[in-house]
N, C-alpha and C. Protein backbone atom coordinates (compact mmCIF):
# COMPACT_ATOMS: atom_id res chain seq x y z
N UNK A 1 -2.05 -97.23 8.42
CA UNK A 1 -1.14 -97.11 7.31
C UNK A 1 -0.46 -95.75 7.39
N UNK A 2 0.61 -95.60 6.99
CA UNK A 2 1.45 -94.48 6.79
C UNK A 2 1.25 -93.63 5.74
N UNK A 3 1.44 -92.34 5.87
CA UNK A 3 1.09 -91.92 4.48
C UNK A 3 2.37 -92.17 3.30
N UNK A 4 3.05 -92.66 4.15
CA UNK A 4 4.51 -92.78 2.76
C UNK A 4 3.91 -93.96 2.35
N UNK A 5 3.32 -95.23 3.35
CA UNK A 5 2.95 -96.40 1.94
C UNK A 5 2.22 -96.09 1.17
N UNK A 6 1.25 -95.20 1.48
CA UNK A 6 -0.08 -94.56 0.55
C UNK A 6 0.82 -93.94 -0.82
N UNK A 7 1.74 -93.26 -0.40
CA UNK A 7 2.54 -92.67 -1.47
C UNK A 7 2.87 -93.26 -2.45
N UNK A 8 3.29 -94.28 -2.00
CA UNK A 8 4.15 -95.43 -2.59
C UNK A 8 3.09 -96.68 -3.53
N UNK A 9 1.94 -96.71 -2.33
CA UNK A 9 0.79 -97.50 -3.37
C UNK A 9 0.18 -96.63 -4.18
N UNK A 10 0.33 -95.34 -4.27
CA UNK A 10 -0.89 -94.90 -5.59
C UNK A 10 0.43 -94.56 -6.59
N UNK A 11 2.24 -94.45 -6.22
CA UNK A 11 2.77 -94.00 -7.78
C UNK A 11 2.83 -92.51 -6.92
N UNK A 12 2.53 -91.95 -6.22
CA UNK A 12 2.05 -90.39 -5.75
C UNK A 12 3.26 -89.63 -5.91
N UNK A 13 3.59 -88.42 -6.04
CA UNK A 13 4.55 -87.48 -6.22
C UNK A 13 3.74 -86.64 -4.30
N UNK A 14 4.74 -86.62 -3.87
CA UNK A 14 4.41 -85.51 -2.38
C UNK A 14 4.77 -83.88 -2.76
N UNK A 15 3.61 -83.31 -2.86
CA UNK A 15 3.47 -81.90 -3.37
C UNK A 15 4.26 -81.00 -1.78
N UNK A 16 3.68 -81.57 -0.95
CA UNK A 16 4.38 -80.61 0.62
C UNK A 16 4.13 -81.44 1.38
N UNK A 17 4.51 -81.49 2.42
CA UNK A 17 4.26 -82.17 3.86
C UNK A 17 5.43 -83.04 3.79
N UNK A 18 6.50 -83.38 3.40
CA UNK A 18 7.60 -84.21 3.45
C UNK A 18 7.99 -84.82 4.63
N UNK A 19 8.07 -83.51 5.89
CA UNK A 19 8.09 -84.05 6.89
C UNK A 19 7.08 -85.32 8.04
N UNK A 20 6.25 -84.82 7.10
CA UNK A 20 4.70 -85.43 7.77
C UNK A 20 4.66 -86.73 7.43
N UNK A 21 5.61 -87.60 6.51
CA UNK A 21 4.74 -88.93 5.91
C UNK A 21 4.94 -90.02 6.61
N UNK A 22 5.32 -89.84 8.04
CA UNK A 22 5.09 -91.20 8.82
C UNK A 22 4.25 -91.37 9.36
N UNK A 23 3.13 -89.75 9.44
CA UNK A 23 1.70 -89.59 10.09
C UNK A 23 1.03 -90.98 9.83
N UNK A 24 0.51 -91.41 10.95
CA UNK A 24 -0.64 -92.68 10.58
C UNK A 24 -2.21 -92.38 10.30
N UNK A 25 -2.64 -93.01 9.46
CA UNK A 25 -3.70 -92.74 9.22
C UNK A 25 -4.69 -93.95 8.96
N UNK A 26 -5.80 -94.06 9.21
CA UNK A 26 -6.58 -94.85 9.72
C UNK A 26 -7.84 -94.87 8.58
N UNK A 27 -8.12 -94.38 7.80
CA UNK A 27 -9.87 -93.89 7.10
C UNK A 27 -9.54 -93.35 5.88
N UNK A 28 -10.30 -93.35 4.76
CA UNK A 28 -10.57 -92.23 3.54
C UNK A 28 -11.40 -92.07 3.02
N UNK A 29 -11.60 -90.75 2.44
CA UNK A 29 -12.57 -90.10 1.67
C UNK A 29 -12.39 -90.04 0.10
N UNK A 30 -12.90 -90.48 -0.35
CA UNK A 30 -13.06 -90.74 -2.14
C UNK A 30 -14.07 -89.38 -2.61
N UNK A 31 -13.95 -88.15 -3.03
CA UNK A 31 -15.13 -87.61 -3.46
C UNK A 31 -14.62 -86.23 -3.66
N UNK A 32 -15.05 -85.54 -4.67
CA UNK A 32 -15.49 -84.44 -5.29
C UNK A 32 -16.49 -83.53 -4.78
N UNK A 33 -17.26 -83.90 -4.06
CA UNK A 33 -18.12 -83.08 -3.60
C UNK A 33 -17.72 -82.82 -1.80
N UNK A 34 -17.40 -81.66 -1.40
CA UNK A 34 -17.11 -81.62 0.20
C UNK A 34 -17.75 -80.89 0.75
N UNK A 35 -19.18 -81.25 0.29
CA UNK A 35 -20.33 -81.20 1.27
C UNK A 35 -20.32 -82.76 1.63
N UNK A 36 -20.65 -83.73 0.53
CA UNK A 36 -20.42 -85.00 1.12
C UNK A 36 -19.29 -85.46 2.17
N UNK A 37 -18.28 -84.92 2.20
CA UNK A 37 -16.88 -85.38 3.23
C UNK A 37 -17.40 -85.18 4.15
N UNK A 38 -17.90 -83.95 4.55
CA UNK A 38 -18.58 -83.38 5.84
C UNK A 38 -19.85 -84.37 6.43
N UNK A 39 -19.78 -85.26 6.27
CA UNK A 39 -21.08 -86.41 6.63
C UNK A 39 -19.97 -87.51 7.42
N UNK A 40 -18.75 -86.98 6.84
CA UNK A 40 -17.86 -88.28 7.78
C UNK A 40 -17.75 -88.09 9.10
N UNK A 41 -17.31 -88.82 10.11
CA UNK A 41 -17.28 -88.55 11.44
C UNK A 41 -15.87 -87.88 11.31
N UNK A 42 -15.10 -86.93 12.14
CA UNK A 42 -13.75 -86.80 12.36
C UNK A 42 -13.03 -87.69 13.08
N UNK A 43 -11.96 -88.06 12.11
CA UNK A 43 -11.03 -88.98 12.72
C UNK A 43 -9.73 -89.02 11.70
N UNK A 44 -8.65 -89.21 12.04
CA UNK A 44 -7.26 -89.10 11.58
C UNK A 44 -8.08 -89.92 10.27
N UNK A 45 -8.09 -89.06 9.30
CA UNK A 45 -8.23 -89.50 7.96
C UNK A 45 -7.72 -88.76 6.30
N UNK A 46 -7.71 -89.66 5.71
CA UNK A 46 -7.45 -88.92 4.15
C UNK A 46 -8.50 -88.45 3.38
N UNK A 47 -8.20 -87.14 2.13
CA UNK A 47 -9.65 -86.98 1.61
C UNK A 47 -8.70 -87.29 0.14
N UNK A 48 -9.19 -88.10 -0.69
CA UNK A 48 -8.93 -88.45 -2.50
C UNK A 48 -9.51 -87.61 -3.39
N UNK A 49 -9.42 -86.59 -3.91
CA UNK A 49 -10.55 -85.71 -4.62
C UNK A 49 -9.75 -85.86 -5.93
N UNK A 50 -10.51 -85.19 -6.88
CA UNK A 50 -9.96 -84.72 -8.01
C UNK A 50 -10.02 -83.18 -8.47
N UNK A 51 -10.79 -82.21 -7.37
CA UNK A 51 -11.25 -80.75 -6.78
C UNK A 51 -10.19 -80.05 -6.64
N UNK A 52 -9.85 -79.30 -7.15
CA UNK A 52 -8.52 -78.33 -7.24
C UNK A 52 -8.52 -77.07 -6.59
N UNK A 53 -9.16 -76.75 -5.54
CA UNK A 53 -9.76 -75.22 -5.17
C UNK A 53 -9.46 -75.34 -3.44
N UNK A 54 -9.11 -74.14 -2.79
CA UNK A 54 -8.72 -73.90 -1.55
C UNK A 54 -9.62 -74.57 -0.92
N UNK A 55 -11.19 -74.80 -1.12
CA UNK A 55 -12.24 -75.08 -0.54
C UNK A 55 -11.70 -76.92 -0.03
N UNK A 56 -11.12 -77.19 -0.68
CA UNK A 56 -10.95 -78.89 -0.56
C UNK A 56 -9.86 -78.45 0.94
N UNK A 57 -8.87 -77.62 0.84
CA UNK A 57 -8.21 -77.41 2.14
C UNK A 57 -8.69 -76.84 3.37
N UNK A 58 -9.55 -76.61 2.94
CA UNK A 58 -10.44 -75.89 4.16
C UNK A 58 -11.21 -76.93 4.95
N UNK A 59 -12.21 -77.33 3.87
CA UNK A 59 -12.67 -79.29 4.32
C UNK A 59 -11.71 -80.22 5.40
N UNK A 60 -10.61 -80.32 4.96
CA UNK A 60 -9.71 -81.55 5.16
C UNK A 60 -9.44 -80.64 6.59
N UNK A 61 -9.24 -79.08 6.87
CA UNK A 61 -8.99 -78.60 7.87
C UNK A 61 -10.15 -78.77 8.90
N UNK A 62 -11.44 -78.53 8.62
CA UNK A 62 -12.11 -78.90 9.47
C UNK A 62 -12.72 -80.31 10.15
N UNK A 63 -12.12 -81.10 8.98
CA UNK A 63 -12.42 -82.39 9.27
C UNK A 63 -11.48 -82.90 10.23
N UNK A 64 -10.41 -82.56 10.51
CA UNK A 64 -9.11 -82.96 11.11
C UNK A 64 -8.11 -83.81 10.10
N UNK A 65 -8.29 -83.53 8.90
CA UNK A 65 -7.79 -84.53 8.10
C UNK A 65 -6.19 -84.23 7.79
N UNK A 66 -5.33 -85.25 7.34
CA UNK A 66 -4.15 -84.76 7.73
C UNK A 66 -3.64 -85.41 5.90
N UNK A 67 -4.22 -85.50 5.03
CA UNK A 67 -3.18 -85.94 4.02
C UNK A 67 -4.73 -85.54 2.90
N UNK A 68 -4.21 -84.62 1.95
CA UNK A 68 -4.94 -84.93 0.67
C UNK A 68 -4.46 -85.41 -0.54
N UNK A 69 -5.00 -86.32 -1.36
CA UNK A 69 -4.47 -86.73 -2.61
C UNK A 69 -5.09 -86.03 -3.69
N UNK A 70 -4.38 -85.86 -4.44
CA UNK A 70 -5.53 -85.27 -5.79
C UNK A 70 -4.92 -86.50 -7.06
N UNK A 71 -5.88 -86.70 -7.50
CA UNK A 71 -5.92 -87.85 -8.45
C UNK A 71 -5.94 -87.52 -9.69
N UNK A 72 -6.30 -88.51 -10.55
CA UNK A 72 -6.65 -88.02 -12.10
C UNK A 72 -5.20 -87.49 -12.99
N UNK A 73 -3.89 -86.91 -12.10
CA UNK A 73 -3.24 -85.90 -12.98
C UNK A 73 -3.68 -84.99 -12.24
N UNK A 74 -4.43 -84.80 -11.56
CA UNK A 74 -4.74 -82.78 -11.43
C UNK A 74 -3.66 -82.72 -10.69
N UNK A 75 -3.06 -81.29 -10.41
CA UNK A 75 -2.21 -80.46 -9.76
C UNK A 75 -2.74 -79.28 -9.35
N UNK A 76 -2.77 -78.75 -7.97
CA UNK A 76 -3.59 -78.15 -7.68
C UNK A 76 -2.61 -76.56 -7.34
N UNK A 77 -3.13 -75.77 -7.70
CA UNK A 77 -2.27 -74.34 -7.71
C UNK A 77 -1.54 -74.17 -6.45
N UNK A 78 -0.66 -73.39 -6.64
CA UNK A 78 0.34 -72.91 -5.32
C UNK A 78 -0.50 -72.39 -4.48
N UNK A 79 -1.42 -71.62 -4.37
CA UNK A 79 -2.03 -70.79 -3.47
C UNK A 79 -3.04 -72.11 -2.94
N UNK A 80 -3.56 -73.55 -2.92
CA UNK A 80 -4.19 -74.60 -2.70
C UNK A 80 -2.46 -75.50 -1.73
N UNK A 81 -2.03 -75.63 -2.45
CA UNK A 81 -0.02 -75.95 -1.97
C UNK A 81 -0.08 -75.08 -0.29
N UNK A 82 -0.34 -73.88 -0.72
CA UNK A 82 0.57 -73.04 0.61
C UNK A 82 -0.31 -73.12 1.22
N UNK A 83 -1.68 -72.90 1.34
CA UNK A 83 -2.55 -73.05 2.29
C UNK A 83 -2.71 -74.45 2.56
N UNK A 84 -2.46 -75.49 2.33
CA UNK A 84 -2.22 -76.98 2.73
C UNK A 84 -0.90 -76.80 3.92
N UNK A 85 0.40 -76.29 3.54
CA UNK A 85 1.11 -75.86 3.93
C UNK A 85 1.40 -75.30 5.47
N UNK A 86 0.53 -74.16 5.50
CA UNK A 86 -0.12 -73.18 6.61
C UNK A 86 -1.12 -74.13 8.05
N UNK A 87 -1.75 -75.22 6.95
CA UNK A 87 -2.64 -76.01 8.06
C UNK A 87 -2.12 -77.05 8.49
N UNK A 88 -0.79 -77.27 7.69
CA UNK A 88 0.11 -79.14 8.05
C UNK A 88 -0.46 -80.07 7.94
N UNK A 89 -1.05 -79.99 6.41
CA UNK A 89 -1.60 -81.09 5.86
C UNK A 89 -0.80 -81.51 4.76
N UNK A 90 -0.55 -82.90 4.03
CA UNK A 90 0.21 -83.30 3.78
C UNK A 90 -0.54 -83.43 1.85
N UNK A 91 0.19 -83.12 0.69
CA UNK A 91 -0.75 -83.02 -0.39
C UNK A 91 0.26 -84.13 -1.32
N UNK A 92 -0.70 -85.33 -1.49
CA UNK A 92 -0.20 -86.26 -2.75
C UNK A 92 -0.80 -85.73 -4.19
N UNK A 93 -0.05 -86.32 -5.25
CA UNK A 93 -0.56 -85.81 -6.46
C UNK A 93 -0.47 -87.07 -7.12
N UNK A 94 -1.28 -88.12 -7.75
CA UNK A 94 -0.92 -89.14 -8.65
C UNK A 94 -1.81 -89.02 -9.85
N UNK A 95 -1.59 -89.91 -10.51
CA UNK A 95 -2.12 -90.36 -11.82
C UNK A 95 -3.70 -91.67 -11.84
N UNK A 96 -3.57 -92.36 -10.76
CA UNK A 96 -4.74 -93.02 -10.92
C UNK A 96 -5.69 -92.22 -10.64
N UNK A 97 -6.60 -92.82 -10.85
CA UNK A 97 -8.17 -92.82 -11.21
C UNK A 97 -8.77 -92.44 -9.67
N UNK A 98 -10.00 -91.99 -9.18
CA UNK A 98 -10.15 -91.97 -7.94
C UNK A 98 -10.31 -93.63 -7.23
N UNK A 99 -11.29 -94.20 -8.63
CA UNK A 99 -11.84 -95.23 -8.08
C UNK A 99 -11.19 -96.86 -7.75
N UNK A 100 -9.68 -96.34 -8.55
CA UNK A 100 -8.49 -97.44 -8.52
C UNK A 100 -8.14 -96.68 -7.22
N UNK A 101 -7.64 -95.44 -6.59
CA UNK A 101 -7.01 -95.25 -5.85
C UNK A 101 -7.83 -95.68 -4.53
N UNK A 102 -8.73 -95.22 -4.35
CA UNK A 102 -9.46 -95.71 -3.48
C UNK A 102 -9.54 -97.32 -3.14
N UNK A 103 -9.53 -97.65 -4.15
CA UNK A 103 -9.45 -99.49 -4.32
C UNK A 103 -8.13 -99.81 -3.55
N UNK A 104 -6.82 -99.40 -4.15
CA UNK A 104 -6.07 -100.12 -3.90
C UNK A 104 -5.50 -100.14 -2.24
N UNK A 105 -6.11 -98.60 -1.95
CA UNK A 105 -6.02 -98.45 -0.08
C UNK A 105 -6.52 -98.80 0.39
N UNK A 106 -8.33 -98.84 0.32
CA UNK A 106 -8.77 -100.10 0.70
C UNK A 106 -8.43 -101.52 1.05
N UNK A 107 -7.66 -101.86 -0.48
CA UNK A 107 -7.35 -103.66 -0.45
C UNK A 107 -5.85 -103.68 0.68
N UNK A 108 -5.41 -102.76 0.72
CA UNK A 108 -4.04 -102.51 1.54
C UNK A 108 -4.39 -102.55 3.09
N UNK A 109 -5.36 -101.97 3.30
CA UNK A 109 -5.84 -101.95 4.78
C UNK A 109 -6.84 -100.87 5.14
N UNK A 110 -7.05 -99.72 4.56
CA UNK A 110 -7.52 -98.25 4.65
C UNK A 110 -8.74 -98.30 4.67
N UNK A 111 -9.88 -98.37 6.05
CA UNK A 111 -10.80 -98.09 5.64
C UNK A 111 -11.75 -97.56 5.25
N UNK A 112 -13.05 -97.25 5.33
CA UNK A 112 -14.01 -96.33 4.49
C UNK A 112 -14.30 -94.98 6.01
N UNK A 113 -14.11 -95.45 7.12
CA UNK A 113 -14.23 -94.66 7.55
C UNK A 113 -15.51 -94.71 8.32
N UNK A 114 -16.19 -93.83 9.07
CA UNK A 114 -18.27 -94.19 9.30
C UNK A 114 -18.43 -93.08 8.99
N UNK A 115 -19.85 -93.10 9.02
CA UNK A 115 -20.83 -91.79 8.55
C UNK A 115 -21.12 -91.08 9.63
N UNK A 116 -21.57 -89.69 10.02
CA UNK A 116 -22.29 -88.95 11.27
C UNK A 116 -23.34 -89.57 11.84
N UNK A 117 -24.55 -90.01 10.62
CA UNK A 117 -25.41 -90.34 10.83
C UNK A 117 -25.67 -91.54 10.34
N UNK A 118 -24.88 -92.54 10.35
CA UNK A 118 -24.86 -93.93 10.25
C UNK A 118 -24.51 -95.05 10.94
């Protein structure tokens, strides 16, 4: 999936990465906690948080991840923006829920992704 359909299926506003949204992407991450993300294997994937803090860009950087969404309404500060920015990662902002958003990429094609140790 593209990240512009992702855009387009959650309602998403594109915070930066404009250029980036034909990137394909394959997997996602649903979660708040990114110690848990870090259990995923690396692979061209998305992380869904509702976590507003540089730490979520740092994650998605080491993971190889190339698109974050932030859900709920949150908006995540400029200094979270520019350092997304800096790494050429691509930042959605919508209004659903994690657990609708996650749903509806799923039902679209997006899958869960595997575990390290699973």
């Amino acid at each position: 999936m593209k990240i512009k359909e992702m855009a387009e299926l959650l309602g998403a506003e594109v915070l930066c990465g404009e250029d980036m949204l034909d990137k394909e992407v394959k997997s996602a991450c649903g979660c708040d906690m990114m110690s848990d993300v870090l259990a995923f294997v690396k692979e061209q994937a998305v992380l869904i948080t509702g976590l507003c803090n540089p730490q979520v860009v740092r994650t998605a950087q080491m993971m190889d991840m190339v698109c974050i969404v932030f859900v709920r309404g949150k908006r995540p500060p400029a200094e979270v923006i520019e350092l997304a920015k800096e790494e050429e990662i691509v930042v959605l902002a919508t209004t659903e829920r994690m657990y609708v958003a996650c749903g509806k990429l799923y039902q679209n094609g997006l899958s869960g992704g595997s575990l390290v140790n699973g």
